[in-house]
Protein backbone atom coordinates (compact mmCIF):
# COMPACT_ATOMS: atom_id res chain seq x y z
CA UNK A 1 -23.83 6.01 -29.88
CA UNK A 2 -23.28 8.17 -26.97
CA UNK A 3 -19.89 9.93 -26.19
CA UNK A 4 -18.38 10.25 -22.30
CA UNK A 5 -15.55 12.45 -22.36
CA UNK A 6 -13.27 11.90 -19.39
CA UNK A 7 -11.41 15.53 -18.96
CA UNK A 8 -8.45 16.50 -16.79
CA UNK A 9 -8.78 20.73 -16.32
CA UNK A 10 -5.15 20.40 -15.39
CA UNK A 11 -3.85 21.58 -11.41
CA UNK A 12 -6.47 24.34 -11.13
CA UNK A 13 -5.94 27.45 -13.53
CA UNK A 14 -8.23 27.14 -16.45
CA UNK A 15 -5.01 29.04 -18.31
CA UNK A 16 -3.60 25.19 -17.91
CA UNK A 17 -6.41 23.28 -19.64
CA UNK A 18 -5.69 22.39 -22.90
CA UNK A 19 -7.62 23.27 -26.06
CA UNK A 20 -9.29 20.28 -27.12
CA UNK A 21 -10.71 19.75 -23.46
CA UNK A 22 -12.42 23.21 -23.59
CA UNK A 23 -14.17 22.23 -26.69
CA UNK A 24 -15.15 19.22 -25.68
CA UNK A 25 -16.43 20.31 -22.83
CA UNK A 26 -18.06 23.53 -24.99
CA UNK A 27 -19.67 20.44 -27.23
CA UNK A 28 -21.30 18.45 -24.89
CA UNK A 29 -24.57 18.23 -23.04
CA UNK A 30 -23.54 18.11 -19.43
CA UNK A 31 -20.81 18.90 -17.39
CA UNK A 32 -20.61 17.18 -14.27
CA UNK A 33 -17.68 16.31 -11.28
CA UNK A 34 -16.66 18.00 -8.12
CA UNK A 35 -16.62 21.58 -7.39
CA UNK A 36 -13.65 22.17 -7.90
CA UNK A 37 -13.04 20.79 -11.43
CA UNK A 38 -16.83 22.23 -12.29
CA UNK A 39 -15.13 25.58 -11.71
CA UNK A 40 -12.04 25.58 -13.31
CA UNK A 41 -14.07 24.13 -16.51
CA UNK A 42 -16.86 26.92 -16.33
CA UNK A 43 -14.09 29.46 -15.87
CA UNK A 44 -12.14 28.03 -18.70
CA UNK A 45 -15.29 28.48 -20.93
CA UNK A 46 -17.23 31.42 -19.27
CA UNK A 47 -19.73 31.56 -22.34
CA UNK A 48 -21.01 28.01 -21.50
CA UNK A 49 -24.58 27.43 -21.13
CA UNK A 50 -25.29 24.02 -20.61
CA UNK A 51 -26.24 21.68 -17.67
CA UNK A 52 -24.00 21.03 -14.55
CA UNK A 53 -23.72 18.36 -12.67
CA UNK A 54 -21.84 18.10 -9.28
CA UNK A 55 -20.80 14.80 -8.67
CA UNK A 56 -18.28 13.16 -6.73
CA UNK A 57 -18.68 9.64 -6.31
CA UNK A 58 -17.94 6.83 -8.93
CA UNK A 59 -21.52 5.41 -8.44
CA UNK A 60 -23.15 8.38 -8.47
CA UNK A 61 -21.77 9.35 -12.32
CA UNK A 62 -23.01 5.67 -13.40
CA UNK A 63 -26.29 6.34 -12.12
CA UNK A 64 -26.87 9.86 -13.75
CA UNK A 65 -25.69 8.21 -17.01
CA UNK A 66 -27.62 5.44 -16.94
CA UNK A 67 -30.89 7.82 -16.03
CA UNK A 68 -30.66 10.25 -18.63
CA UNK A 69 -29.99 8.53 -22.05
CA UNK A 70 -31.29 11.54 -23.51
CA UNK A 71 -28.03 13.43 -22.78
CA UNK A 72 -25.89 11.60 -26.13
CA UNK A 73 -22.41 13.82 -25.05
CA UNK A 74 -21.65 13.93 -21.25
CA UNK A 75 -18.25 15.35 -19.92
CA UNK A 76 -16.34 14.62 -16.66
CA UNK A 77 -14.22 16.82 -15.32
CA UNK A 78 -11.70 15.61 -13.10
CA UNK A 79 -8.64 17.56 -11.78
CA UNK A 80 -5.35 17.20 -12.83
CA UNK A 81 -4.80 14.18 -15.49
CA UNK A 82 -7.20 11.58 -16.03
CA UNK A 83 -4.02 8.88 -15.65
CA UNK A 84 -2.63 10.04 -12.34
CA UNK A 85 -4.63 9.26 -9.63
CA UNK A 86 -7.35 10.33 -11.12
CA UNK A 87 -11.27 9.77 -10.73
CA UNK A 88 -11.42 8.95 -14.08
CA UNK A 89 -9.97 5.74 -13.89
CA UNK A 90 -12.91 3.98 -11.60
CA UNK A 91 -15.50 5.72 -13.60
CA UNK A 92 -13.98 4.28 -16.87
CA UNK A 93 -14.04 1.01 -15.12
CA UNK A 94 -17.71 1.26 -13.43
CA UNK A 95 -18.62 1.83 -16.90
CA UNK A 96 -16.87 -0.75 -18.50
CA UNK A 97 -18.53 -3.16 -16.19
CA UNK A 98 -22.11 -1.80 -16.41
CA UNK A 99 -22.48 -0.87 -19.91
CA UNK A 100 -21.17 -1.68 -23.65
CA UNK A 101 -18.24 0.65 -23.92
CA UNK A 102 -16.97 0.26 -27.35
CA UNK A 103 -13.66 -2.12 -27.44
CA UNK A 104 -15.28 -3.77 -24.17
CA UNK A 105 -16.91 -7.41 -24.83
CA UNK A 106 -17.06 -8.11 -21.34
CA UNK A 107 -20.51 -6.22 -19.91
CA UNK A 108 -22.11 -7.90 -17.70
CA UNK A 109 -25.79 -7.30 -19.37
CA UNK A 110 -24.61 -8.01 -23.03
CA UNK A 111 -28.53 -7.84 -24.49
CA UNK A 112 -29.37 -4.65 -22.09
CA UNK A 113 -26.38 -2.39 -22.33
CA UNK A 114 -26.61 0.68 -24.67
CA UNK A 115 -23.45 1.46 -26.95
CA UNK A 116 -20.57 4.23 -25.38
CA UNK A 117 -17.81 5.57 -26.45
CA UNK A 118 -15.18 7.02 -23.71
CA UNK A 119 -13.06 9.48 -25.00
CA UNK A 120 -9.78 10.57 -22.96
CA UNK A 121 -8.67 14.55 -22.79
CA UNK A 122 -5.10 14.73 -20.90
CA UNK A 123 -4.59 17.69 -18.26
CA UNK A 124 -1.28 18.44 -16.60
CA UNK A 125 -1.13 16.71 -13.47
CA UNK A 126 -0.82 18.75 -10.25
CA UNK A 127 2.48 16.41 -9.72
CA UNK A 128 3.75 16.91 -13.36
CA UNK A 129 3.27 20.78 -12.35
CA UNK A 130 4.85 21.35 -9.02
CA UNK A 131 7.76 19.19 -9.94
CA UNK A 132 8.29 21.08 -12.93
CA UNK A 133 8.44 23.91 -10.55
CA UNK A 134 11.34 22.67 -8.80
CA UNK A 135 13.04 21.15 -11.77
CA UNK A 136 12.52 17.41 -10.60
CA UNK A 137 12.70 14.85 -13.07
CA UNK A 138 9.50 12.73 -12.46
CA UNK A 139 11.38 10.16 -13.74
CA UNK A 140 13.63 10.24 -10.24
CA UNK A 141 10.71 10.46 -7.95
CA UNK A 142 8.24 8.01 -6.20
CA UNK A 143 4.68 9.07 -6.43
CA UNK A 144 2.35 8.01 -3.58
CA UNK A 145 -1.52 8.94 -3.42
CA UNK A 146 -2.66 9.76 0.28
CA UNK A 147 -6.10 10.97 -0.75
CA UNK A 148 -8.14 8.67 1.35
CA UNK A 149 -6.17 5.99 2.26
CA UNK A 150 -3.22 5.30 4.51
CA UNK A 151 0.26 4.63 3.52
CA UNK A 152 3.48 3.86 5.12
CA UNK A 153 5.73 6.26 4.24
CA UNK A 154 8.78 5.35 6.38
CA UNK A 155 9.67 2.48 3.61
CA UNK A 156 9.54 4.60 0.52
CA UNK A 157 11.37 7.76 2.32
CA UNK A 158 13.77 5.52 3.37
CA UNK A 159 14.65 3.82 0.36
CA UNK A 160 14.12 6.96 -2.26
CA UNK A 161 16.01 10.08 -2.48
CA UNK A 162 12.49 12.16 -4.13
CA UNK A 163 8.95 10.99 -2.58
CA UNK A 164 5.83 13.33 -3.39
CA UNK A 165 3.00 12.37 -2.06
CA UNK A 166 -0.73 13.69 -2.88
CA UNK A 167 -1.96 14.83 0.72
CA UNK A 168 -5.27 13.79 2.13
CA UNK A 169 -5.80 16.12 5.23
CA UNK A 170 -4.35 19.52 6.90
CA UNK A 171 -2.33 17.58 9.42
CA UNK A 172 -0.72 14.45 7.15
CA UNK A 173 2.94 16.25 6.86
CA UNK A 174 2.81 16.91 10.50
CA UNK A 175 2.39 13.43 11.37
CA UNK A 176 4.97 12.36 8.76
CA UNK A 177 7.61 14.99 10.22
CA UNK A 178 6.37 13.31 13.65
CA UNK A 179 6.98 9.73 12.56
CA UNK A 180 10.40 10.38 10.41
CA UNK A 181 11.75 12.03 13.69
CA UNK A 182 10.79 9.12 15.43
CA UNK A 183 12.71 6.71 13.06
CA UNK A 184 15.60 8.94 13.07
CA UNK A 185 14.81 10.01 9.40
CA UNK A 186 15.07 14.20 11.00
CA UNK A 187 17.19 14.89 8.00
CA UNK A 188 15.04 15.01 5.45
CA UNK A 189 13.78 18.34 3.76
CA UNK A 190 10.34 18.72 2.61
CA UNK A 191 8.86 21.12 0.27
CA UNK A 192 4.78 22.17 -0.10
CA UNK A 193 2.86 23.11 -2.59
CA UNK A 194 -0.37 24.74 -2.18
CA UNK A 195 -2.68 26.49 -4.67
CA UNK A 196 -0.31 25.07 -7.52
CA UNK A 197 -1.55 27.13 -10.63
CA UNK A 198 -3.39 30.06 -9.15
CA UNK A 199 -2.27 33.69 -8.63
CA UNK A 200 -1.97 32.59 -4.44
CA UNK A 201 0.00 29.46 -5.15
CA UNK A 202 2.51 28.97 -2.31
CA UNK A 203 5.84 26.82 -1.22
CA UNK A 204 7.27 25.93 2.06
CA UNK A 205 10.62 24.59 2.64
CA UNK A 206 11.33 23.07 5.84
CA UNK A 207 13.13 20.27 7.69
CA UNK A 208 10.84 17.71 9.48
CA UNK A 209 11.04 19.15 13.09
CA UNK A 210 10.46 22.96 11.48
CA UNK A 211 6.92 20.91 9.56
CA UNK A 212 5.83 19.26 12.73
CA UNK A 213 2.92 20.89 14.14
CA UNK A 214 1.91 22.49 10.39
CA UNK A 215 -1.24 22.72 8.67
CA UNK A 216 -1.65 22.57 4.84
CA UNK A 217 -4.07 22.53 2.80
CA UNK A 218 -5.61 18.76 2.06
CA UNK A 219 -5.03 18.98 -1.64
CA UNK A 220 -1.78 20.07 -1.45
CA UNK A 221 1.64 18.21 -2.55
CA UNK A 222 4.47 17.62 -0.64
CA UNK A 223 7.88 16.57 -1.55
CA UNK A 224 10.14 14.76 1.26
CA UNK A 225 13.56 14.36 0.09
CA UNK A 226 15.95 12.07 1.79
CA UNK A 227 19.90 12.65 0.97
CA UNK A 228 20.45 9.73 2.86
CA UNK A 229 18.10 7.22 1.06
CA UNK A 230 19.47 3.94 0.99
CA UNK A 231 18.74 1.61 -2.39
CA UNK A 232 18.07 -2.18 -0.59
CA UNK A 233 19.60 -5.14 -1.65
CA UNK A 234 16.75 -7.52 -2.25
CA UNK A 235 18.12 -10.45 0.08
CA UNK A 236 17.58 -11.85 3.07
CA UNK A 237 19.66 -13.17 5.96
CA UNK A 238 20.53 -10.24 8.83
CA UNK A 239 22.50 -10.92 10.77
CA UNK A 240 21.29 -11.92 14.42
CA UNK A 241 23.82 -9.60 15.97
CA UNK A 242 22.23 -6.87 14.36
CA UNK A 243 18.75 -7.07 16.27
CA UNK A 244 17.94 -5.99 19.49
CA UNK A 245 17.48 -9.17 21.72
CA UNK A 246 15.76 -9.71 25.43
CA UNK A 247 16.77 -12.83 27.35
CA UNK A 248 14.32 -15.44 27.20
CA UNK A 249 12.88 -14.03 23.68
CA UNK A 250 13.57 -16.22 20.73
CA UNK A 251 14.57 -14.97 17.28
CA UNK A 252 14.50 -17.24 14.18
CA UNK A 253 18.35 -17.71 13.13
CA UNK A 254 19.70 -15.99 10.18
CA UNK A 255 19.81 -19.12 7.82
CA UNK A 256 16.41 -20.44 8.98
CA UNK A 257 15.03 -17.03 8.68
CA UNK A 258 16.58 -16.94 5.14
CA UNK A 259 15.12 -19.81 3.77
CA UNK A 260 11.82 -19.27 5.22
CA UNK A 261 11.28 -15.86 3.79
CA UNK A 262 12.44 -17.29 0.66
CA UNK A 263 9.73 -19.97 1.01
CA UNK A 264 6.92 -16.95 1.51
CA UNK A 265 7.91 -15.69 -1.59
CA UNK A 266 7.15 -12.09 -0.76
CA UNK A 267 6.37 -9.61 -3.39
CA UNK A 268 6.47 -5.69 -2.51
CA UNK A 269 2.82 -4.92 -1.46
CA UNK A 270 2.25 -8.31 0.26
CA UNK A 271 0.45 -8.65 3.38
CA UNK A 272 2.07 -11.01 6.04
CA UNK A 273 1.54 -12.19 9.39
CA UNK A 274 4.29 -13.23 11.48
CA UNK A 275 2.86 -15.17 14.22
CA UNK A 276 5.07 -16.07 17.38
CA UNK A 277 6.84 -12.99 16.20
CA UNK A 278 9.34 -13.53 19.72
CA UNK A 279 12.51 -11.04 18.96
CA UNK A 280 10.56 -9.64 15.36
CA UNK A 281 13.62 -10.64 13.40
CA UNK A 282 11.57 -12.32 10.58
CA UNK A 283 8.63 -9.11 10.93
CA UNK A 284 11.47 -7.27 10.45
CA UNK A 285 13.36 -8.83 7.27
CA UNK A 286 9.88 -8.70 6.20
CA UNK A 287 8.96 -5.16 6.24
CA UNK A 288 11.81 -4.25 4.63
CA UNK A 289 11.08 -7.00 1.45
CA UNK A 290 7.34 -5.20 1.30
CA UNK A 291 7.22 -1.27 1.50
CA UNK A 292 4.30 -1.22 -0.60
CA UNK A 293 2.39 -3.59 2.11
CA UNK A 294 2.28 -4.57 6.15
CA UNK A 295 3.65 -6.77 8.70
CA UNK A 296 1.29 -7.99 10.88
CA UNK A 297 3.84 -9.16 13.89
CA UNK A 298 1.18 -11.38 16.48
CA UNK A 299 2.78 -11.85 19.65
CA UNK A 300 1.39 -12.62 23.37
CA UNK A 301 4.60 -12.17 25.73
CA UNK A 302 5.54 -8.34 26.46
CA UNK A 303 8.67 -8.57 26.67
CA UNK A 304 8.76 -9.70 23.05
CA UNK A 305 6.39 -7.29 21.77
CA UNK A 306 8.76 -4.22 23.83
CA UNK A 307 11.73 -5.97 21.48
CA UNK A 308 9.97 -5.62 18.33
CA UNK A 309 9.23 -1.95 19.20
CA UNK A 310 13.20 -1.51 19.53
CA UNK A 311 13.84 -3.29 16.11
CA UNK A 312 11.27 -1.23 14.42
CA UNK A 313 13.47 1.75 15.08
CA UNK A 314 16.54 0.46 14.92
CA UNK A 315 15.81 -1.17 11.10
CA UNK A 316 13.63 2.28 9.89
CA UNK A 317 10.50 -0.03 9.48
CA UNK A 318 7.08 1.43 9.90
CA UNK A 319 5.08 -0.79 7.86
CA UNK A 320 4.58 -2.73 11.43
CA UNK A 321 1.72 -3.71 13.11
CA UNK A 322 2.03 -5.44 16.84
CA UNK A 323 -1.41 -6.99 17.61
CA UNK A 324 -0.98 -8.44 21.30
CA UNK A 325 -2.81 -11.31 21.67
CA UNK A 326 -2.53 -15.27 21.18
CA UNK A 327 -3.62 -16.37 17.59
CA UNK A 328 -6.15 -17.02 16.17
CA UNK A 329 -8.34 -16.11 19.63
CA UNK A 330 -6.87 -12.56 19.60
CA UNK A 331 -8.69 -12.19 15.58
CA UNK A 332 -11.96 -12.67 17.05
CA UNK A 333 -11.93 -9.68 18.54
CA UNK A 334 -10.96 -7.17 15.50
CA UNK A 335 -12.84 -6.88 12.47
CA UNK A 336 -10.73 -7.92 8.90
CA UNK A 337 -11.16 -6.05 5.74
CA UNK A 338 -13.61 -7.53 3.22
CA UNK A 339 -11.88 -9.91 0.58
CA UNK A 340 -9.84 -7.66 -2.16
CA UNK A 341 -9.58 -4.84 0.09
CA UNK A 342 -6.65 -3.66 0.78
CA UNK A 343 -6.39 -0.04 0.83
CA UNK A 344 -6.20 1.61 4.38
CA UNK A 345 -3.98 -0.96 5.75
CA UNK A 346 -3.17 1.44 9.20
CA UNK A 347 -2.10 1.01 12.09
CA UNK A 348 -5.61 0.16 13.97
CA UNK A 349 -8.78 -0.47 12.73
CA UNK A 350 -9.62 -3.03 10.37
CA UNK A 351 -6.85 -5.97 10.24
CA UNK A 352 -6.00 -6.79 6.37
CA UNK A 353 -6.55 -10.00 4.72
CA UNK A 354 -3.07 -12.22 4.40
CA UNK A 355 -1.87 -13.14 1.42
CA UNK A 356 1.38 -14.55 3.86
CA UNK A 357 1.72 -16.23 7.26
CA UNK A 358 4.79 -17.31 8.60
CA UNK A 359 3.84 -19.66 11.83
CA UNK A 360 7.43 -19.38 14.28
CA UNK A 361 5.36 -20.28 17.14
CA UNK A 362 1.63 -21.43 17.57
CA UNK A 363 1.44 -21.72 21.81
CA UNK A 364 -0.32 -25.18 20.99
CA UNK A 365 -2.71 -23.71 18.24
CA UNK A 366 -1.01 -24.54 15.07
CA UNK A 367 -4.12 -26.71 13.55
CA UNK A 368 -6.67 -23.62 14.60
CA UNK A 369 -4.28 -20.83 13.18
CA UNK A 370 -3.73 -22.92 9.42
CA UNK A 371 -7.92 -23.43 9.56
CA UNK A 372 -8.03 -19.47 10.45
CA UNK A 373 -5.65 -18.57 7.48
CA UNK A 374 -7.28 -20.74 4.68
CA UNK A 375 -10.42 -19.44 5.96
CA UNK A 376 -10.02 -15.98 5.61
CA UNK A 377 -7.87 -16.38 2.46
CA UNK A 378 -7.94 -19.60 0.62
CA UNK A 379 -4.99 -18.43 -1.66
CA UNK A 380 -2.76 -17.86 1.27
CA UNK A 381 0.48 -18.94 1.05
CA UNK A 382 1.44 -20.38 4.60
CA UNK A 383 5.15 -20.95 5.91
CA UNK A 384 5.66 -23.19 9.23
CA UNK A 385 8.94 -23.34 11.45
CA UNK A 386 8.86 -26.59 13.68
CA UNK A 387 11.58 -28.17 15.75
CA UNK A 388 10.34 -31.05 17.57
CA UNK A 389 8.94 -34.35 15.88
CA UNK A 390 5.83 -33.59 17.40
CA UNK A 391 4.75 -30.22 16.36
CA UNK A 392 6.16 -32.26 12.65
CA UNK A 393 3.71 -34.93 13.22
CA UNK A 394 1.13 -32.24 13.38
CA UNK A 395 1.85 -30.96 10.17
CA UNK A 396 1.51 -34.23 8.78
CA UNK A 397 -2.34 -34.47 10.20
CA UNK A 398 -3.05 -31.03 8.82
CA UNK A 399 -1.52 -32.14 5.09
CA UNK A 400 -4.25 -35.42 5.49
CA UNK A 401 -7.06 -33.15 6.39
CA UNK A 402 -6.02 -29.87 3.74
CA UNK A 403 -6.18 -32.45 0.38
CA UNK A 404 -6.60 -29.11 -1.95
CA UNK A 405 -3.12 -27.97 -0.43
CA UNK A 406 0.52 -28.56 -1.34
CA UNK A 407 2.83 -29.20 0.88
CA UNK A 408 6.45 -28.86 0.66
CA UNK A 409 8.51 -29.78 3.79
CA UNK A 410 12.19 -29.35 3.80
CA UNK A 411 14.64 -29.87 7.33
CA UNK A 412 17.26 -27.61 7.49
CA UNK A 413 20.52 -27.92 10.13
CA UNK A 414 22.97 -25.34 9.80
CA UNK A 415 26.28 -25.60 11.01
CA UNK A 416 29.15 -22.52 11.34
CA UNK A 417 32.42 -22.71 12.37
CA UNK A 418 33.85 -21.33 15.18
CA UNK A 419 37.33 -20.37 15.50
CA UNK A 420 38.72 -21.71 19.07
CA UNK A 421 42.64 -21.18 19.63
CA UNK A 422 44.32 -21.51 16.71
CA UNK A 423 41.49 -24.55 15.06
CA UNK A 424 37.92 -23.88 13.53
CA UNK A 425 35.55 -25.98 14.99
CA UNK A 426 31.92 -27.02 13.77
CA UNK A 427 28.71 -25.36 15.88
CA UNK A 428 25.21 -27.15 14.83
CA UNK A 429 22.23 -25.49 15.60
CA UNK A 430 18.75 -27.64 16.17
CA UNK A 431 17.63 -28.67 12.41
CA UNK A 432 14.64 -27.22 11.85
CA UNK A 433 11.62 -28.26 9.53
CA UNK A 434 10.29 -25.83 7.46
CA UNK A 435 6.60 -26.23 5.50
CA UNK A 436 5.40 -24.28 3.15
CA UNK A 437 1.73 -25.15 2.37
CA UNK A 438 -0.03 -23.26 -0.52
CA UNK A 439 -3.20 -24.33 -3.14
CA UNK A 440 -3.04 -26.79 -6.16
């Protein structure tokens, strides 16, 4: 049986790799990775003399595996711990899915695949180090991974006192400090780390207007800490008095837009589009329910869009997207990720696939937007606002036509009192049918 040892050499000092992973790596055949971890390994054992292999991509390790059964012990290296972020983890899953790992009975060529065994070496993480370093519980902190992908990081700053975040290029804290001063997060201090482990490692303390313009090393590790963070309550209901609002643009009331959000069932990295966003109050209430995910607010009058803009500050909510346009016309235009993909969810480029659409206003479209959303996403999960008994009659001819659909349609009327003189009175607003339409 052959052996793959998955190593982690720790943040970059071979003084910080552990034992057992130097003689693994001293008992194997090849060594192979990135540059990097090659040279912390080779410096960790400077008597070793076999082959080495620099690697970077998943794919890449499979195939030199795969083409040289002759080697019966190969090692990757990997920096910091294989658990955190690590490369390890979609080479131990490539694997899994191409050949016979022991403790896997799920290969997908049973009578072809040759026998492995994957064994696991733990390295200090970069994160477990620098933290360490500033006596930070990890425990306390939110760890986010910007090595290439995107992430909103107004949400999690917002809402966590510790966030340390893996960087991905020289400029990411600058554009952080950049958006954080935008969304009136100036506040918050953040800390770098750069050559964690070697003789030249380095902090910087700063707020975000002293970070803006900086460049830092792309594997470096920054810490934004946010005195003010604010833990959320997870409920929903606003208050309309709270949002910004433009004569003419409509907002979704505060009990409609509570029950309907309720309906979407939202979980924290969902992907929703709010189409007919009008004042954003639902984008909005939405956001702030998925920090892990993205709002996509669709929304063809100006005037609204400019009013979503101003809620977007006013709430703290980044994880925004305003696509202009009238749906689903405006989709044909932009590319969409591929199916399962969902990392990279920015701010332009590729749209995301929806997991949730909330429908407050369709411009006369409402049977072309539900075909749109099933079709991109048959697992959607599809909310619809309607107020007259015609725009109702059309959801009834889409529930005839959708026959692998539920749908659940509840009206809702809410009615406050209002205090006039010295009597409360009733106030009604229009009842309102809400739909929520999702697969058998």
């Amino acid at each position: 049986m052959r052996i793959i040892n998955l190593i982690g050499v720790g943040p970059g000092s071979p003084e910080m790799m552990t034992t057992q992973a130097i003689d693994a790596i001293k008992n194997s055949d090849v060594l192979m990775g990135a540059a990097r971890a090659l040279k912390t390994a080779q410096d960790a054992a400077p008597e070793l003399d076999i082959e080495i292999c620099e690697v970077v991509k998943t794919e890449d390790m499979v195939a030199y595996i795969k083409e040289h059964p002759e080697k019966k012990v190969i090692s990757a290296v990997f920096t910091g711990d294989t658990s955190v972020y690590s490369g390890a983890i979609p080479l131990k899953k490539a694997l899994a899915r191409n050949m016979r790992v022991e403790g896997n009975e799920d290969s997908e060529d049973e009578d072809r695949a040759e026998n492995f065994e994957i064994r696991n070496f733990a390295g200090v993480s970069s994160i477990q180090y620098f933290l360490s370093k500033r006596s930070i519980s990890m425990a306390d902190v939110k760890l986010v991974s910007l090595h290439g992908r995107h992430k909103d990081m107004i949400p999690l700053i917002r809402e966590n006192k510790f966030v340390c975040a893996l960087l991905g290029s020289e400029d990411t804290v600058s554009n952080i400090s950049e958006e954080l001063i935008q969304f009136g997060l100036s506040s918050v201090k953040i800390i770098v780390g750069e050559r964690l482990s070697y003789e030249d490692e380095k902090f910087t303390v700063g707020k975000t207007r002293e970070m803006r313009g900086r460049m830092f090393d792309r594997l470096a590790i920054a810490l934004f800490e946010n005195d003010d963070a604010v833990t959320p309550i997870r409920s929903y209901g606003i208050g309309d008095e709270h949002f910004e609002r433009t004569g003419g643009v409509p907002i979704t009331k505060r009990d409609v837009r509570a029950l309907s959000l309720c309906r979407l069932a939202i979980r924290e990295d969902s992907i929703i589009y709010d189409i007919g966003a009008g004042s954003g109050s639902m984008s909005i209430e939405a956001g702030l329910a998925c920090p892990e995910g993205k709002v996509i607010s669709v929304e063809v009058n100006q005037d609204a869009i400019d009013t979503i803009e101003r809620n977007r500050y006013q709430f703290k909510v980044d994880n925004i997207r305003i696509v202009r346009g009238k749906a689903p016309e405006c989709f044909e235009e932009m590319e969409m990720q591929k199916p399962g993909e969902r990392k990279n969810v920015a701010d332009e480029g590729l749209l995301p696939i929806p997991d949730r659409v909330f429908i407050g206003g369709s411009k006369g479209n409402l049977q072309k937007i539900v075909d749109w959303a099933v079709g991109v996403n048959p697992d959607v999960v599809i909310v619809i606002n309607t107020v007259t008994l015609e725009s109702v009659a059309e959801v009834l001819e889409i529930e005839r036509k959708l026959t692998d659909y539920n749908f659940e349609m509840v009206e809702i009327q809410a009615t406050g009192l209002e205090r006039r003189g010295s009597y409360h009175m009733h106030r009604a607003e229009n009842p309102i049918t809400i739909t929520r339409i999702s697969r058998r």
